[in-house]
Protein backbone atom coordinates (compact mmCIF):
# COMPACT_ATOMS: atom_id res chain seq x y z
CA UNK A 1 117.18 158.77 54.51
CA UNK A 2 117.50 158.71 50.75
CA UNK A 3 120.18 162.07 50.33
CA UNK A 4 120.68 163.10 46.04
CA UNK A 5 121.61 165.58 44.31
CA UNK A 6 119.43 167.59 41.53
CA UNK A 7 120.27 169.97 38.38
CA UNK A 8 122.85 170.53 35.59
CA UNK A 9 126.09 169.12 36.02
CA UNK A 10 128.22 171.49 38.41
CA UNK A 11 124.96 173.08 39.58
CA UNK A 12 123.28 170.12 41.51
CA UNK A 13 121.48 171.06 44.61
CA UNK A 14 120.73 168.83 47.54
CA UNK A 15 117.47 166.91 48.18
CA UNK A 16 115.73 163.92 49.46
CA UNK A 17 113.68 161.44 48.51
CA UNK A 18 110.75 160.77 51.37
CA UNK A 19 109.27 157.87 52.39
CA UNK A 20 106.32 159.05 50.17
CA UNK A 21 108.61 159.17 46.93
CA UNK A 22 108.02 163.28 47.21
CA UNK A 23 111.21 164.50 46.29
CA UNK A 24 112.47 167.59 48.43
CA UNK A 25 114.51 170.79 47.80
CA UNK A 26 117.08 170.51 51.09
CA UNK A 27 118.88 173.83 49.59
CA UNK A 28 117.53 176.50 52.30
CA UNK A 29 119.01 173.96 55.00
CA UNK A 30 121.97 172.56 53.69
CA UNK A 31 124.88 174.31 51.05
CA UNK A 32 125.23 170.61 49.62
CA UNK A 33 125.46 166.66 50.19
CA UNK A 34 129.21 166.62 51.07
CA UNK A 35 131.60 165.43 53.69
CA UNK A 36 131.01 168.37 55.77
CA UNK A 37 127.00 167.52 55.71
CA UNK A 38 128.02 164.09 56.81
CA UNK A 39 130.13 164.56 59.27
CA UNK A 40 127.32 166.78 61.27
CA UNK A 41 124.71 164.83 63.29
CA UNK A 42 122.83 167.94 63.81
CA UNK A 43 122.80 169.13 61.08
CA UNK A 44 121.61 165.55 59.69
CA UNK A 45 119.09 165.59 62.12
CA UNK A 46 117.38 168.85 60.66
CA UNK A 47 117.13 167.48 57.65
CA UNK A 48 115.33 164.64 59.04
CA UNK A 49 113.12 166.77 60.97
CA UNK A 50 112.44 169.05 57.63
CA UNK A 51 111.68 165.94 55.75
CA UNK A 52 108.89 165.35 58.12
CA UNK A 53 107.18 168.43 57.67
CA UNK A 54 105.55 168.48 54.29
CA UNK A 55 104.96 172.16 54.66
CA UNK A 56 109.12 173.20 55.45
CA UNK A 57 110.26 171.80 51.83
CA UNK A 58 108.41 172.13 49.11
CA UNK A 59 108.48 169.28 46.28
CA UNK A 60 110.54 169.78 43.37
CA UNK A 61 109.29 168.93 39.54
CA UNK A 62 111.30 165.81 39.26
CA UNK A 63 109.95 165.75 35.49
CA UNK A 64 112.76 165.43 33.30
CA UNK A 65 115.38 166.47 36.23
CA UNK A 66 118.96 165.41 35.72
CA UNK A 67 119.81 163.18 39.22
CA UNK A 68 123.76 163.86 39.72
CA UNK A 69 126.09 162.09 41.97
CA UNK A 70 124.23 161.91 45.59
CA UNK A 71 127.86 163.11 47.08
CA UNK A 72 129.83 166.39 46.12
CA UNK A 73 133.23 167.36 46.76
CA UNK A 74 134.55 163.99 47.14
CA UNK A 75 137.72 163.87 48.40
CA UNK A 76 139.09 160.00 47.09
CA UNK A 77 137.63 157.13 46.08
CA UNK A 78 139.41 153.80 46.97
CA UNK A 79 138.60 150.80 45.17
CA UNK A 80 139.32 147.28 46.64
CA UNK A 81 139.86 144.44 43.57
CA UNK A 82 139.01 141.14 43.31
CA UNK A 83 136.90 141.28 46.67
CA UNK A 84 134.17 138.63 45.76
CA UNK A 85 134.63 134.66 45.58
CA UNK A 86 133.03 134.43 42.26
CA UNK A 87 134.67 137.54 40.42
CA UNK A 88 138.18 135.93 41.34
CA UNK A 89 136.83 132.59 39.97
CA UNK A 90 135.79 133.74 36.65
CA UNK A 91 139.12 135.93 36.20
CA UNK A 92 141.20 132.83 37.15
CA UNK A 93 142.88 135.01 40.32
CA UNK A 94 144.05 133.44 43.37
CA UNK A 95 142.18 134.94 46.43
CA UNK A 96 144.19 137.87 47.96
CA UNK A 97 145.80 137.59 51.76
CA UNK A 98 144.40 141.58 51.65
CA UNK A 99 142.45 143.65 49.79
CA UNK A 100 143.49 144.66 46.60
CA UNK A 101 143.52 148.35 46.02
CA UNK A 102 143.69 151.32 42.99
CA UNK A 103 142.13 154.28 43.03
CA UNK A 104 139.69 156.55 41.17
CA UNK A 105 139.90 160.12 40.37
CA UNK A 106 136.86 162.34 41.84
CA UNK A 107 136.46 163.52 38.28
CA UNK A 108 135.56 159.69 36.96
CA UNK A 109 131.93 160.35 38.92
CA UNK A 110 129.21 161.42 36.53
CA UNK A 111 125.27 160.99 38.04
CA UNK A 112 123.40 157.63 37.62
CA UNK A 113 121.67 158.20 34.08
CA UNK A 114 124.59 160.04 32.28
CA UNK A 115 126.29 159.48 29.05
CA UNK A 116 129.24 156.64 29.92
CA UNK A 117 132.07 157.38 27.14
CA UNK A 118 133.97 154.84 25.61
CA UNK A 119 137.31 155.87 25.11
CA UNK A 120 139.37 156.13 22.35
CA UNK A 121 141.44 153.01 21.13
CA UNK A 122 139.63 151.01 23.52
CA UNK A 123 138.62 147.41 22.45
CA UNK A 124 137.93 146.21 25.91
CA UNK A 125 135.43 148.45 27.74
CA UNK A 126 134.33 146.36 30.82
CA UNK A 127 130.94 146.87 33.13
CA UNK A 128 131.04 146.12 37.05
CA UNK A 129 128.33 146.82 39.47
CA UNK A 130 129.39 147.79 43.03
CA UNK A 131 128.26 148.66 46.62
CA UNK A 132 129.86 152.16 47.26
CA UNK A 133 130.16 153.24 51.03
CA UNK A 134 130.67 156.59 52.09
CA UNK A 135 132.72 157.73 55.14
CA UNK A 136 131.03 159.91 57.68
CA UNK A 137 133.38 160.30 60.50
CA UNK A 138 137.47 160.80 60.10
CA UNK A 139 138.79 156.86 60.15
CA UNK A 140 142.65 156.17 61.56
CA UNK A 141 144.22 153.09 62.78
CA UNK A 142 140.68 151.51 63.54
CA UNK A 143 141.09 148.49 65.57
CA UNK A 144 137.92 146.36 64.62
CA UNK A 145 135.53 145.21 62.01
CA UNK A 146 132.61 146.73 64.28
CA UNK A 147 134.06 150.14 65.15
CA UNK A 148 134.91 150.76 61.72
CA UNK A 149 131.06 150.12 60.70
CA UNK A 150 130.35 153.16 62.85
CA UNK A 151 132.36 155.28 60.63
CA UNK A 152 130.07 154.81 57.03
CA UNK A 153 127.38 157.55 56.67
CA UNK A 154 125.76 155.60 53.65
CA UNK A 155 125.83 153.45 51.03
CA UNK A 156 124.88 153.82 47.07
CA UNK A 157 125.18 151.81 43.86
CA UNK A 158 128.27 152.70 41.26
CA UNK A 159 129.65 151.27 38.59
CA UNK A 160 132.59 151.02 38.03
CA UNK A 161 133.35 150.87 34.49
CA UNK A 162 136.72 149.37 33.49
CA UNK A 163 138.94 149.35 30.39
CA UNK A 164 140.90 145.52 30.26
CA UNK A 165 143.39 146.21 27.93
CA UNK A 166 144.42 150.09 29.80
CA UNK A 167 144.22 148.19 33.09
CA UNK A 168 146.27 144.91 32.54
CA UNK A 169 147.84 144.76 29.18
CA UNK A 170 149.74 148.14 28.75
CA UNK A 171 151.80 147.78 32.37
CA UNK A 172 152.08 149.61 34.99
CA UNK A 173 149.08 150.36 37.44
CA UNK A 174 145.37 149.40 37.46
CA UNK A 175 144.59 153.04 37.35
CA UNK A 176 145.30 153.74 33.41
CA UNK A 177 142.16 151.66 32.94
CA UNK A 178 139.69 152.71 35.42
CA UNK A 179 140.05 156.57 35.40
CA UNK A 180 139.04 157.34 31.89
CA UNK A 181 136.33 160.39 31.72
CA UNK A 182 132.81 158.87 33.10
CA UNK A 183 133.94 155.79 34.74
CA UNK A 184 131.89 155.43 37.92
CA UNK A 185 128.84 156.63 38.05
CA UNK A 186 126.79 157.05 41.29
CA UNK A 187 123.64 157.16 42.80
CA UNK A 188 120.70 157.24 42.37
CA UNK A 189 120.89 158.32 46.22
CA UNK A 190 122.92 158.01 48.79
CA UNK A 191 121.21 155.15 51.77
CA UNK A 192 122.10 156.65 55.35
CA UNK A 193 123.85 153.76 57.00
CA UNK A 194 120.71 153.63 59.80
CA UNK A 195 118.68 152.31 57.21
CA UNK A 196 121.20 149.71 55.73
CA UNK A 197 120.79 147.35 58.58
CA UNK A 198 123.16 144.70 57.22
CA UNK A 199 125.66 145.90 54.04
CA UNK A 200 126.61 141.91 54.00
CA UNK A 201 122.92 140.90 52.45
CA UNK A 202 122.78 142.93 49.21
CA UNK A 203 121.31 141.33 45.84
CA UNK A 204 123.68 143.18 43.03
CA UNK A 205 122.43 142.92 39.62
CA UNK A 206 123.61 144.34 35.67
CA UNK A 207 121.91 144.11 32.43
CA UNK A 208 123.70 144.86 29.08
CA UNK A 209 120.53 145.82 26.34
CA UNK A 210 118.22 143.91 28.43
CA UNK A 211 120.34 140.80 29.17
CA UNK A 212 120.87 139.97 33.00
CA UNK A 213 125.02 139.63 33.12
CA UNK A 214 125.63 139.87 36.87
CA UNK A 215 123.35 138.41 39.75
CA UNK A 216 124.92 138.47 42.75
CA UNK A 217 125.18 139.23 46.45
CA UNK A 218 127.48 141.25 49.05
CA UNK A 219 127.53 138.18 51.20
CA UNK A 220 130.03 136.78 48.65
CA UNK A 221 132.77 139.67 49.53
CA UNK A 222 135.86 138.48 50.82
CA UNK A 223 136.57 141.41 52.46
CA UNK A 224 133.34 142.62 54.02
CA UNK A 225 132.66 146.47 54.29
CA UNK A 226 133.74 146.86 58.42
CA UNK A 227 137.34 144.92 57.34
CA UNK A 228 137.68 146.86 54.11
CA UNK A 229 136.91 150.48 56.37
CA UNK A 230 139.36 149.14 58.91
CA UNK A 231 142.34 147.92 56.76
CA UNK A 232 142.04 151.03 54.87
CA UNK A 233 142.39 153.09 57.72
CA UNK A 234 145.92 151.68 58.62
CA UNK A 235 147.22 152.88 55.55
CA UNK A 236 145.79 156.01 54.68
CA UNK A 237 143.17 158.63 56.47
CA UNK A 238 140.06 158.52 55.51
CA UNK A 239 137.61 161.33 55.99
CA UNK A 240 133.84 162.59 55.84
CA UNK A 241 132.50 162.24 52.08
CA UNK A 242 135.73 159.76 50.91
CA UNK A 243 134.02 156.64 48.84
CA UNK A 244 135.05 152.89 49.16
CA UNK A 245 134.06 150.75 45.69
CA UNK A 246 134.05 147.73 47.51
CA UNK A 247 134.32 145.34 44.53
CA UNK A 248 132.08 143.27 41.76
CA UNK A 249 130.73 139.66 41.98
CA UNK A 250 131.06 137.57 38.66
CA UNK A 251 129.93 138.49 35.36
CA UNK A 252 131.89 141.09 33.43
CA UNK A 253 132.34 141.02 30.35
CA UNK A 254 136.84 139.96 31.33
CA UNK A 255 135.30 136.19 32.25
CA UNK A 256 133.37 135.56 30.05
CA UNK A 257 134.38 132.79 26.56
CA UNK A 258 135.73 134.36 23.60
CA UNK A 259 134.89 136.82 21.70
CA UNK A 260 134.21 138.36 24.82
CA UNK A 261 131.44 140.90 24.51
CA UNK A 262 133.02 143.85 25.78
CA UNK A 263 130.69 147.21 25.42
CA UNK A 264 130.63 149.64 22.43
CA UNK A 265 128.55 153.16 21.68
CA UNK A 266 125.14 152.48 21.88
CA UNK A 267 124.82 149.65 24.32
CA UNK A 268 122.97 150.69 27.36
CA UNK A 269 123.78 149.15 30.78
CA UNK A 270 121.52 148.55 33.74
CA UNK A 271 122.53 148.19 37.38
CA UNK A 272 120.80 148.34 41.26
CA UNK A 273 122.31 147.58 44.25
CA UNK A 274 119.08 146.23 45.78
CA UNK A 275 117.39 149.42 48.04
CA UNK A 276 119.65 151.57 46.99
CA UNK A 277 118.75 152.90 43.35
CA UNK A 278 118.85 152.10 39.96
CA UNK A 279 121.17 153.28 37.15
CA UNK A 280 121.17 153.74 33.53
CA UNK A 281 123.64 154.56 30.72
CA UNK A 282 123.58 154.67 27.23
CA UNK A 283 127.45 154.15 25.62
CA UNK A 284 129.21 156.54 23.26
CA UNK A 285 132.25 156.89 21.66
CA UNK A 286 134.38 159.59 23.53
């Protein structure tokens, strides 16, 4: 199933995409696209039932309708660094023994085609396409690669947008530069896992004003997503609705020769995660 979220921001209400491309309202089944939504199999399996039966939801005008995040009330978002072959390449960094984490503030997600800001005093705003999973079922201590697979509801596409000079040049934490207002957009939709038959064999692409700047595939993670679900879950509890950024192949702006063509107001970025959604943002200054 292809779950999103429609309407103003703060005032999205859930839907889904059919097979058709008919867009559905879900909100006389379900209160909202959350953890508690994916944590029950029943009341998943209405909605798949209801999306089967044209004359149950009606179609929504998707003319001109704002698509927000596909996941509300999101608990945390952990983000694993430097988790593809290439990336680590291009930045010069020694592979990691583990994954590398930070974190991102629920408040950094903004929907798919919303304004990214740039923020003030930054020279250095960076763009990274990633695979996002999201948790369905409470993770602790899992013990393998495969049981922890059983634990993601879905997958979407985010970016997550990074400022180089916050994150590494003013000390301290990674977090300074990836939790500025707007930084990881999500969506379109969020992919139920059932349909995501291997999360290991996904193109990843980015274009900055029309130019292709990342091409690249999940199959070059060093960490794939059942090891990153596991080794998270021996440090910290994760639960229905939490989001894993699983990390960017090469590209960003970071690796690339001097002057490095980090993003200003008015570029517009690009991204997919290949079968799960496109995204689109124009830049401004915050």
């Amino acid at each position: 199933m292809k779950l999103l979220r429609v309407g103003t921001a703060g005032s999205e209400r859930p839907a889904l995409l059919d097979r058709n491309g008919t867009l559905r309202d879900l909100s006389g089944l379900v209160t909202d696209i959350d953890g508690e939504l994916l944590a029950d199999a029943s009341a998943l399996a209405r909605v798949r039932e209801a999306a089967q039966t044209p004359d149950v939801l009606p179609p929504l005008d998707a003319n001109g309708l704002r698509i927000g995040p596909p996941v509300g009330r999101i608990g945390k978002i952990v983000c694993i660094g430097l988790n593809y072959h290439d990336h680590a390449a291009e930045t010069g960094a020694a592979i990691p023994d583990e994954p590398i984490l930070f974190f991102k503030a629920p408040d950094t997600v903004v929907g798919p085609e919303d304004t990214v800001l740039v923020p003030r005093g930054s020279r250095k705003t960076d763009w990274e396409v990633e695979l996002a999973v999201v948790i369905g079922r409470t993770a602790r201590y899992l013990d393998t690669a495969e049981q922890a697979i059983g634990h993601v509801a879905g997958y979407a596409t985010a970016h997550d947008v990074s400022e180089r000079e916050f994150q590494i040049e003013r000390g301290g934490t990674w977090d300074k530069g990836k939790n500025c207002e707007t930084f990881n957009p999500l969506g379109p939709w969020l992919v139920t896992a059932d349909e995501v038959p291997d999360p290991q064999a996904l193109p990843l692409r980015l274009w900055v004003n029309g130019e292709l700047k990342q091409d690249g595939t999940t199959a070059d993670q060093i960490f794939p997503v059942g090891e990153v679900v596991r080794y998270l879950s021996h440090f910290m509890t994760l639960y229905p609705g939490d989001i894993i950024n699983t990390g960017t192949p090469a590209g960003v702006a970071m690796g690339r020769p001097e002057p490095k063509p980090y993003l200003r107001a008015g570029d517009v970025v690009e991204l997919e995660v290949e079968g799960l959604g496109r995204q689109r943002q124009e830049l401004k200054d915050a």
